[in-house]
PDB file of N, CA and C in Angstrom:
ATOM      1  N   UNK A   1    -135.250 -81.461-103.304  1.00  0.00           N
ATOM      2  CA  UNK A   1    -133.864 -81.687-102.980  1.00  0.00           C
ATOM      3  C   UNK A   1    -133.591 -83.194-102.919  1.00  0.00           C
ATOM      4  N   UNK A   2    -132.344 -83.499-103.390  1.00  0.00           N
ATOM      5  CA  UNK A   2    -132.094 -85.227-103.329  1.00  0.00           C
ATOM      6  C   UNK A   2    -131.776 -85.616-102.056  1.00  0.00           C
ATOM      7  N   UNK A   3    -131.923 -86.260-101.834  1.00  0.00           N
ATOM      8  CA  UNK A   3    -131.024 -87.448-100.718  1.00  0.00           C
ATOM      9  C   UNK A   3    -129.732 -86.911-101.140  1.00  0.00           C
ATOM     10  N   UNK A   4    -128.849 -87.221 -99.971  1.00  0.00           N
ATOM     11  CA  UNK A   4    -127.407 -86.948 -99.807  1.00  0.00           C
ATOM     12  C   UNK A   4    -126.836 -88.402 -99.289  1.00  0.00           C
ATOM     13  N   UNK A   5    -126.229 -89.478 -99.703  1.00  0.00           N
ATOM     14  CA  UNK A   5    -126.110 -90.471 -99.152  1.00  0.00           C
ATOM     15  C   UNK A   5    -124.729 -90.706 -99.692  1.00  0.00           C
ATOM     16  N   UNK A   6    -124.015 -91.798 -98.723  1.00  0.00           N
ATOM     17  CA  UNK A   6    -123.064 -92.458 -98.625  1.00  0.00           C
ATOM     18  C   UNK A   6    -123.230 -94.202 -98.573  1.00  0.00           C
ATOM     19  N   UNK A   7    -122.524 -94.910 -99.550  1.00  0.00           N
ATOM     20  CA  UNK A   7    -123.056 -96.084 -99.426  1.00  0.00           C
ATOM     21  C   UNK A   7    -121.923 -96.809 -98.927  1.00  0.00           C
ATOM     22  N   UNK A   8    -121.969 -97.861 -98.529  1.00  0.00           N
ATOM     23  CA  UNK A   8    -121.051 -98.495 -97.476  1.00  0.00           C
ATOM     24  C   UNK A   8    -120.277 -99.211 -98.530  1.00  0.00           C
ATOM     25  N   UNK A   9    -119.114 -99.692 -98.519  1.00  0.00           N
ATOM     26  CA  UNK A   9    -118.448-100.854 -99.480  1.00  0.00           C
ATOM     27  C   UNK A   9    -119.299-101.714-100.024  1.00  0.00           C
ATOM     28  N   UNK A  10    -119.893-102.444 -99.260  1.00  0.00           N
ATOM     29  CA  UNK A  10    -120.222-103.492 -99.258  1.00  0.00           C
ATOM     30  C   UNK A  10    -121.303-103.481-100.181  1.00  0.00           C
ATOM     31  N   UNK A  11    -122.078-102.155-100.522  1.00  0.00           N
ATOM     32  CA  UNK A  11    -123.232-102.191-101.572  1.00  0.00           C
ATOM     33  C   UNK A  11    -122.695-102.454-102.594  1.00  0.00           C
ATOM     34  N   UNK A  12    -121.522-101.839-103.087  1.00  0.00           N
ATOM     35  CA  UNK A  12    -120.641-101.568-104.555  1.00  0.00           C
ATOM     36  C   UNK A  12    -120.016-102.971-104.373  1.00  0.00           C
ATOM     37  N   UNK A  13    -119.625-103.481-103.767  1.00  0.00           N
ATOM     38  CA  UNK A  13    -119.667-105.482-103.945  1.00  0.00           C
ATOM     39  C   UNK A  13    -120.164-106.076-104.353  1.00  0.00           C
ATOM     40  N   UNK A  14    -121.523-106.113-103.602  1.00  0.00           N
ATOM     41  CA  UNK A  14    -123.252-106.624-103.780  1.00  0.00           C
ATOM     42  C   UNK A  14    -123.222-106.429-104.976  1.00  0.00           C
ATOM     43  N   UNK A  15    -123.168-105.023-105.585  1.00  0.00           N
ATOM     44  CA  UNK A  15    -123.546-104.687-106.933  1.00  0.00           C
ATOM     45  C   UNK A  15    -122.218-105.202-107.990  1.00  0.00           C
ATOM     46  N   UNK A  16    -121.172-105.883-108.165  1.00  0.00           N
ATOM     47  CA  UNK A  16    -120.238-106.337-108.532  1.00  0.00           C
ATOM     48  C   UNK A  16    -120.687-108.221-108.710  1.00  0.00           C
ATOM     49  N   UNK A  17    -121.230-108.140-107.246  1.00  0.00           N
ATOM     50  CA  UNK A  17    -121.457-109.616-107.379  1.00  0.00           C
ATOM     51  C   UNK A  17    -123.276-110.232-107.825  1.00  0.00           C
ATOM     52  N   UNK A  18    -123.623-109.207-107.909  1.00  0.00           N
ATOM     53  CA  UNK A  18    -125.019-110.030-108.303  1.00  0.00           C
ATOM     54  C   UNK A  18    -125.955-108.720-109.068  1.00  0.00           C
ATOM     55  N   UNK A  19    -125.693-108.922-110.060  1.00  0.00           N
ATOM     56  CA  UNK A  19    -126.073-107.873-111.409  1.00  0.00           C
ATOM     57  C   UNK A  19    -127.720-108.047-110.757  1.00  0.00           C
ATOM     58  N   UNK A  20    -128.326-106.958-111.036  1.00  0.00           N
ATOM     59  CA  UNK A  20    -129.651-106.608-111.217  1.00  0.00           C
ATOM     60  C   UNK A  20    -130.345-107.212-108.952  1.00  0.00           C
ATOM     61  N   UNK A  21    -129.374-107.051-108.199  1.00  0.00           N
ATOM     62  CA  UNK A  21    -129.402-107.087-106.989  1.00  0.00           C
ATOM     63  C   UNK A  21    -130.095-106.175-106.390  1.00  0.00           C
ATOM     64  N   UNK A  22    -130.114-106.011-104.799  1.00  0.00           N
ATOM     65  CA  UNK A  22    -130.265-105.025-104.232  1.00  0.00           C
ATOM     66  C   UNK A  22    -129.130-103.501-104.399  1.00  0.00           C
ATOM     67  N   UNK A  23    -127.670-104.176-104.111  1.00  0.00           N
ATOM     68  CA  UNK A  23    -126.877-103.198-104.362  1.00  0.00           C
ATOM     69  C   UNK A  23    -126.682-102.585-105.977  1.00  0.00           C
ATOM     70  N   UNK A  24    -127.361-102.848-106.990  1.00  0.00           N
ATOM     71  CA  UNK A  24    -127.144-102.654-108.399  1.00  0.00           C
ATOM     72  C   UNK A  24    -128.592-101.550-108.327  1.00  0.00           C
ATOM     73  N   UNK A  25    -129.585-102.019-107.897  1.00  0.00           N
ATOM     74  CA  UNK A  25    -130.918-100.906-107.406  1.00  0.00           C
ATOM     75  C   UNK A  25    -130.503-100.060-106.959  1.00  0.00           C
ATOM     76  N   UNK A  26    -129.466 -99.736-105.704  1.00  0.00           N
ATOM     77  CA  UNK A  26    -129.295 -98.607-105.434  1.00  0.00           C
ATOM     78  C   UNK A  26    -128.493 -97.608-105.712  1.00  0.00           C
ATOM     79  N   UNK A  27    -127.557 -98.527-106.801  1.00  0.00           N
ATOM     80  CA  UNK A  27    -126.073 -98.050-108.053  1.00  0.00           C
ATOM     81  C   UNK A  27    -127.035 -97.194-108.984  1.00  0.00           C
ATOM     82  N   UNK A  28    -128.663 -97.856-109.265  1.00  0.00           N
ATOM     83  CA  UNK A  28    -128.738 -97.346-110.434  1.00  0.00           C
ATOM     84  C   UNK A  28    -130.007 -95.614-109.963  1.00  0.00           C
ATOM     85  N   UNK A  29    -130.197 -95.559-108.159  1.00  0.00           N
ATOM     86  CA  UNK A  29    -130.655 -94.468-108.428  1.00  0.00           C
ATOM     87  C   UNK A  29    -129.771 -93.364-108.336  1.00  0.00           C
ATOM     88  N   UNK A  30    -128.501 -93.487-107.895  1.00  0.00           N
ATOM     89  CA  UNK A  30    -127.657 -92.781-108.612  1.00  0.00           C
ATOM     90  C   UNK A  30    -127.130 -92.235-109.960  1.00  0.00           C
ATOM     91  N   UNK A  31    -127.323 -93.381-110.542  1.00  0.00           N
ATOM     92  CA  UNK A  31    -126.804 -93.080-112.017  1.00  0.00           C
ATOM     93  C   UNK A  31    -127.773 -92.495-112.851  1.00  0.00           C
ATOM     94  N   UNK A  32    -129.145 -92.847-111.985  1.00  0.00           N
ATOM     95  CA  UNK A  32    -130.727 -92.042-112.392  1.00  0.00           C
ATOM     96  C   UNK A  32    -130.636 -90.448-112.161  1.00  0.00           C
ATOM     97  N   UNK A  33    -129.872 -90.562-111.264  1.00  0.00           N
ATOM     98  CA  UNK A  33    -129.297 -88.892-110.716  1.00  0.00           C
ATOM     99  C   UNK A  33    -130.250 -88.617-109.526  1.00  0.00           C
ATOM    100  N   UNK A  34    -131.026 -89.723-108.878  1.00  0.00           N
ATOM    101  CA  UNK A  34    -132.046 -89.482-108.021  1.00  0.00           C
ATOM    102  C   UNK A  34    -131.771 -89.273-106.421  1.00  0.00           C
ATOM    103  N   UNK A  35    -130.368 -89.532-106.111  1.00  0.00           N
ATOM    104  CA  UNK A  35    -129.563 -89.193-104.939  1.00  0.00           C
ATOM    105  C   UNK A  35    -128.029 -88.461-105.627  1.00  0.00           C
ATOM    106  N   UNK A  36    -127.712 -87.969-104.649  1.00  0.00           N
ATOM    107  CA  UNK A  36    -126.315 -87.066-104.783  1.00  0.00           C
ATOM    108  C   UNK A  36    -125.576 -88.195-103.957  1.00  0.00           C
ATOM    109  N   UNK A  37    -124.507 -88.665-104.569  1.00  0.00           N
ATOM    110  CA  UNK A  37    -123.479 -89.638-103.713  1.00  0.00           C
ATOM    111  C   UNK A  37    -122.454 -89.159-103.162  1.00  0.00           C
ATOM    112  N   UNK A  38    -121.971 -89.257-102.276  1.00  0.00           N
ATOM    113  CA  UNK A  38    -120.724 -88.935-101.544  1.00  0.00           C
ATOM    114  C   UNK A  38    -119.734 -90.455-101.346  1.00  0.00           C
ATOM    115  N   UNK A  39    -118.356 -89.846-101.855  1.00  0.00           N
ATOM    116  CA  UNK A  39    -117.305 -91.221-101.586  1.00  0.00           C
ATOM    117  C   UNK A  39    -116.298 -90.602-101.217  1.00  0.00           C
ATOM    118  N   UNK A  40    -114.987 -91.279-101.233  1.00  0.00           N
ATOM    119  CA  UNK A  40    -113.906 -90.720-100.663  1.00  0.00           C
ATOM    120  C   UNK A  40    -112.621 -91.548-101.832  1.00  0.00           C
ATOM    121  N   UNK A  41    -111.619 -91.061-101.797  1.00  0.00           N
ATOM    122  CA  UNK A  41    -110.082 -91.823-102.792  1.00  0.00           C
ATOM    123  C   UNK A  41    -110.355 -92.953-101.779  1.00  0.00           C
ATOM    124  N   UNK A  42    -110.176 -93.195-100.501  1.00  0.00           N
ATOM    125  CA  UNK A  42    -110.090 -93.865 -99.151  1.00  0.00           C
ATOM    126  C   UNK A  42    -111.210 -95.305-100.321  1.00  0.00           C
ATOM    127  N   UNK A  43    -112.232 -95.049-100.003  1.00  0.00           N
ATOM    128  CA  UNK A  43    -113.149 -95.644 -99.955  1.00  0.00           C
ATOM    129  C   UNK A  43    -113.318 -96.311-101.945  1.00  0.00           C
ATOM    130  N   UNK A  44    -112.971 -95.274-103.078  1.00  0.00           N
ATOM    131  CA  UNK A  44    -112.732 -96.128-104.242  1.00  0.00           C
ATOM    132  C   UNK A  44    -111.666 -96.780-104.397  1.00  0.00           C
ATOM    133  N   UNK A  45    -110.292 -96.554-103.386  1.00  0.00           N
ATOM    134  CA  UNK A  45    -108.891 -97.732-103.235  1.00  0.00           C
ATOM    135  C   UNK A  45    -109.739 -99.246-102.207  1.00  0.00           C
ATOM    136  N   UNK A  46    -110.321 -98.544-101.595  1.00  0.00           N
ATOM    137  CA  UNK A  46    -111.362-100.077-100.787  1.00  0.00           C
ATOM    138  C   UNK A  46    -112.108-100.765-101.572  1.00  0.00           C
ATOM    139  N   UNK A  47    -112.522-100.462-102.344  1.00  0.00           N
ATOM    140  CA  UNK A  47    -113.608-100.899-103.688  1.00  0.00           C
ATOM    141  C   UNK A  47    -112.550-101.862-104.706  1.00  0.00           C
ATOM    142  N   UNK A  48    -111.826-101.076-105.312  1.00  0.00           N
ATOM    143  CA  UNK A  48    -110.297-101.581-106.071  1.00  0.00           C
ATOM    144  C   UNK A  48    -109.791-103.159-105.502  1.00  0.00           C
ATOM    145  N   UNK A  49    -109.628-102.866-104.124  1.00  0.00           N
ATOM    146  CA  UNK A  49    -108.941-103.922-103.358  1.00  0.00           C
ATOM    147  C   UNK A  49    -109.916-105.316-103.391  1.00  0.00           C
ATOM    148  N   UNK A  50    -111.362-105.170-102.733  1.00  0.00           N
ATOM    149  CA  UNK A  50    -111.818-106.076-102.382  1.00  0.00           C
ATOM    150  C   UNK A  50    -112.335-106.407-103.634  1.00  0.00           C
ATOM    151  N   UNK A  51    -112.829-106.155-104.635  1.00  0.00           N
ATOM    152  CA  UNK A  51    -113.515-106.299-105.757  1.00  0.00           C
ATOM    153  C   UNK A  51    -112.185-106.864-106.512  1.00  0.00           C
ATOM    154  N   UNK A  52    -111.054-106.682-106.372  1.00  0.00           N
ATOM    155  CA  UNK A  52    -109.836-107.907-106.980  1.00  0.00           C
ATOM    156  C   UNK A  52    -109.469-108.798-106.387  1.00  0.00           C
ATOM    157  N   UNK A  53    -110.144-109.151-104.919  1.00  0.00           N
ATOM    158  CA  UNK A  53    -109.880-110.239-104.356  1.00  0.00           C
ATOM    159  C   UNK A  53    -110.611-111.415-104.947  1.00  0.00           C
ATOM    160  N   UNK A  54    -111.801-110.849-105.031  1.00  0.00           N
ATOM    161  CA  UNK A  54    -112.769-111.482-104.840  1.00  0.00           C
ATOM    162  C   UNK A  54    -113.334-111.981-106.089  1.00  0.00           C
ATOM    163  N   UNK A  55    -112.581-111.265-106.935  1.00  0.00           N
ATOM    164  CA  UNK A  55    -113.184-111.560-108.555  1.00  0.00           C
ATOM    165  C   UNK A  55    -113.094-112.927-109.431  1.00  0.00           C
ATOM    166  N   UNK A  56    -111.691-113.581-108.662  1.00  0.00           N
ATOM    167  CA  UNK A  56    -111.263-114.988-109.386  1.00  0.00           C
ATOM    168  C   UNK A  56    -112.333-115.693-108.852  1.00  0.00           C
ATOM    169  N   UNK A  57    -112.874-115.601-107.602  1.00  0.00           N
ATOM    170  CA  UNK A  57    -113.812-116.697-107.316  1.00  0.00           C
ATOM    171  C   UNK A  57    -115.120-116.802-106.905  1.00  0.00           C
ATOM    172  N   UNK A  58    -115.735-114.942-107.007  1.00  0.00           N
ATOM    173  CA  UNK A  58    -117.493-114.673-107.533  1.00  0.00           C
ATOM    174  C   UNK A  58    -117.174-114.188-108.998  1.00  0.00           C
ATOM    175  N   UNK A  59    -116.300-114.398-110.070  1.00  0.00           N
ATOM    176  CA  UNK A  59    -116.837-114.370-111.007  1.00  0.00           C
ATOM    177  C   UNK A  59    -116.893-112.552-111.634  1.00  0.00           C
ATOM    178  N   UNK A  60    -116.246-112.007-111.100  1.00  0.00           N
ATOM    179  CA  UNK A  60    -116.564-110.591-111.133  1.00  0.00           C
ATOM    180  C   UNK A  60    -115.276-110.059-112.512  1.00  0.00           C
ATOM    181  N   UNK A  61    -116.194-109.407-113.603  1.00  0.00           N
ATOM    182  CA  UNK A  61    -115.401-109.115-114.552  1.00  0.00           C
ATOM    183  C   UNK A  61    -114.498-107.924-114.142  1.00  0.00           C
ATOM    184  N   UNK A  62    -113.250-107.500-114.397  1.00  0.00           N
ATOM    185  CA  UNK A  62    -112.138-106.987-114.438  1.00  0.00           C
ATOM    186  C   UNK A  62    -113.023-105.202-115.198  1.00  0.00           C
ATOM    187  N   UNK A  63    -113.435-105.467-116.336  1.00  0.00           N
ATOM    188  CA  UNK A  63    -114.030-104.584-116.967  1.00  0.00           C
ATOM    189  C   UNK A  63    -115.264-103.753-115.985  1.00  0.00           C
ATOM    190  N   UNK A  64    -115.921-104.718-115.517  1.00  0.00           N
ATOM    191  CA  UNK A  64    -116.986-103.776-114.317  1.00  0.00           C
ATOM    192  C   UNK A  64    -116.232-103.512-113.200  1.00  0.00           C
ATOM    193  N   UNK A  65    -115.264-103.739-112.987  1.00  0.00           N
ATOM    194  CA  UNK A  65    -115.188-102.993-111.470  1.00  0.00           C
ATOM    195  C   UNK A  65    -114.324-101.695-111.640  1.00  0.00           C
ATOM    196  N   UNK A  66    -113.953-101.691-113.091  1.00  0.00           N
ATOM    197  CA  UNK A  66    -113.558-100.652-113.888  1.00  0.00           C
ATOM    198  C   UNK A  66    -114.286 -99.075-114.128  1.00  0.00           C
ATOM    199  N   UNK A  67    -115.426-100.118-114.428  1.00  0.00           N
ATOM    200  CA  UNK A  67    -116.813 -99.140-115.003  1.00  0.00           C
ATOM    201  C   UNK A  67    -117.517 -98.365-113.838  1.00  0.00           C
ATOM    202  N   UNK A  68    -117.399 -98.945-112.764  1.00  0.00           N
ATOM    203  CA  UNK A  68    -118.136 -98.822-111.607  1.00  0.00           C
ATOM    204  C   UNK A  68    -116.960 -97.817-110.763  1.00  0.00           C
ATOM    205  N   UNK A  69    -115.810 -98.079-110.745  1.00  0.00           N
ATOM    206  CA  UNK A  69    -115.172 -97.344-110.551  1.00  0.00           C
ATOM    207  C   UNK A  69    -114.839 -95.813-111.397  1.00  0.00           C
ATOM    208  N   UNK A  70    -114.892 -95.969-112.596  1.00  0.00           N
ATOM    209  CA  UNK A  70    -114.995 -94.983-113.146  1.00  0.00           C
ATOM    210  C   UNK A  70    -116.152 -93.715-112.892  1.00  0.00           C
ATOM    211  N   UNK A  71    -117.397 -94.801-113.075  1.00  0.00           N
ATOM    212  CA  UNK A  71    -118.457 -93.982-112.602  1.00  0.00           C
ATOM    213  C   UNK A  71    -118.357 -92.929-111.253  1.00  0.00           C
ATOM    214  N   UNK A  72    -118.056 -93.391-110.175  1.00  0.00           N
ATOM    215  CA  UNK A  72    -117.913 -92.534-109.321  1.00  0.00           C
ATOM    216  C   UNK A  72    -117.084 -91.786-109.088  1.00  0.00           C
ATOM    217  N   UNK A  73    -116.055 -91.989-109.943  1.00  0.00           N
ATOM    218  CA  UNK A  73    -115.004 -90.896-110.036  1.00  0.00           C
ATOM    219  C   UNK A  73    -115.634 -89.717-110.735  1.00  0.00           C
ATOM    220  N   UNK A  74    -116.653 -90.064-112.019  1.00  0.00           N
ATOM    221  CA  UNK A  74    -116.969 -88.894-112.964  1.00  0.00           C
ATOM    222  C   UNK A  74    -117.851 -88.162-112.407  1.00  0.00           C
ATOM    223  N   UNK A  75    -119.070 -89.080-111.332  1.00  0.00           N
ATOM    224  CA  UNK A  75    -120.362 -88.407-110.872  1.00  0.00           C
ATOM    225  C   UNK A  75    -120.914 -88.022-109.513  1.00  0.00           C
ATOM    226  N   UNK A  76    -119.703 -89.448-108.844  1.00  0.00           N
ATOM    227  CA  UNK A  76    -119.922 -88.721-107.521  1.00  0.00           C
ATOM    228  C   UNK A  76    -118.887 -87.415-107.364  1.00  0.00           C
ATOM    229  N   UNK A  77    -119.728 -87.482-105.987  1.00  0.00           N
ATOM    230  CA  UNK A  77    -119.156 -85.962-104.846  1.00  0.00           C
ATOM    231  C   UNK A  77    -118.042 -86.812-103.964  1.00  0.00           C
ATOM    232  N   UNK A  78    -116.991 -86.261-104.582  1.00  0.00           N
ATOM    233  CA  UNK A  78    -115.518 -86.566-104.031  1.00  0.00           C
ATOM    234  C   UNK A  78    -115.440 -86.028-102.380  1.00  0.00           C
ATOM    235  N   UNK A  79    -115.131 -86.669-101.533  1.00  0.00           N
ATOM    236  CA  UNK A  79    -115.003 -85.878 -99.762  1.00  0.00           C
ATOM    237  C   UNK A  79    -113.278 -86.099 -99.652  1.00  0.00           C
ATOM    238  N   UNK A  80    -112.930 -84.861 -99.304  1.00  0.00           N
ATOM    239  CA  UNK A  80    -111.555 -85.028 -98.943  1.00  0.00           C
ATOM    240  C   UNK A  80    -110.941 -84.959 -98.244  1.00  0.00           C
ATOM    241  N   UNK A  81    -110.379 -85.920 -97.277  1.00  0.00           N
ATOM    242  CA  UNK A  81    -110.320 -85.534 -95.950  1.00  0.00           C
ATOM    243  C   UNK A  81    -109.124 -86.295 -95.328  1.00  0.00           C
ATOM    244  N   UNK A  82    -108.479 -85.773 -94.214  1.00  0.00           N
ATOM    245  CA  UNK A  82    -107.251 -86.497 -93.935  1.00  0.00           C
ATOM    246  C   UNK A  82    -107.603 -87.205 -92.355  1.00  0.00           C
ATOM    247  N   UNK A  83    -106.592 -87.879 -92.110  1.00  0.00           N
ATOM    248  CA  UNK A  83    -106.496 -88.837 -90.982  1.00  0.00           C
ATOM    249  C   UNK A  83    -105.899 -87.570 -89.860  1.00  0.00           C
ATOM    250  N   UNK A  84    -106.106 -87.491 -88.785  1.00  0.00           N
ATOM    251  CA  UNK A  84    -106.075 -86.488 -87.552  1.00  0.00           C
ATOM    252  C   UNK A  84    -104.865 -87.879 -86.880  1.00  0.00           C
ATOM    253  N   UNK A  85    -103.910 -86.904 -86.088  1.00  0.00           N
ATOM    254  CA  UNK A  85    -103.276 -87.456 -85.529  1.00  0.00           C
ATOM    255  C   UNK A  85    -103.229 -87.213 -83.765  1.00  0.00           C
TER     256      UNK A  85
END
């Protein structure tokens, strides 16, 4: 059985900002299919946001945060869940 994991923002940054990183290692045992990922819309609009802040001035191509975004739309495990009032 795989791992079931959730990765924090900040890995999918890491992995935005420094190709072949720690956070790009753990992008790619996913994409190895070696964990099952869990994300949220919540959490790829958080990805969207900070990864266009941040791109004019680490350098971060427009096209990968595309790709990376795409990816988890196609492969991860979507969680859907609302805000409790």
């Amino acid at each position: 059985m795989k791992p079931k994991v959730v990765f924090d923002t900040n890995i999918y940054i890491r992995k935005l900002i420094t190709p072949r990183g720690g956070g790009d290692k753990l992008f790619a045992l996913f994409l190895r299919k070696e964990i099952e990922l869990y994300t949220s819309r919540y959490q790829l609009e958080e990805i969207a946001e900070v990864a266009q802040r941040l791109a004019p001035d680490k350098g971060i191509p427009e096209a990968e945060i595309v790709a990376v975004i795409g990816k988890l739309i196609s492969r991860a495990n979507l969680v859907i869940f609302a805000f409790l009032k």
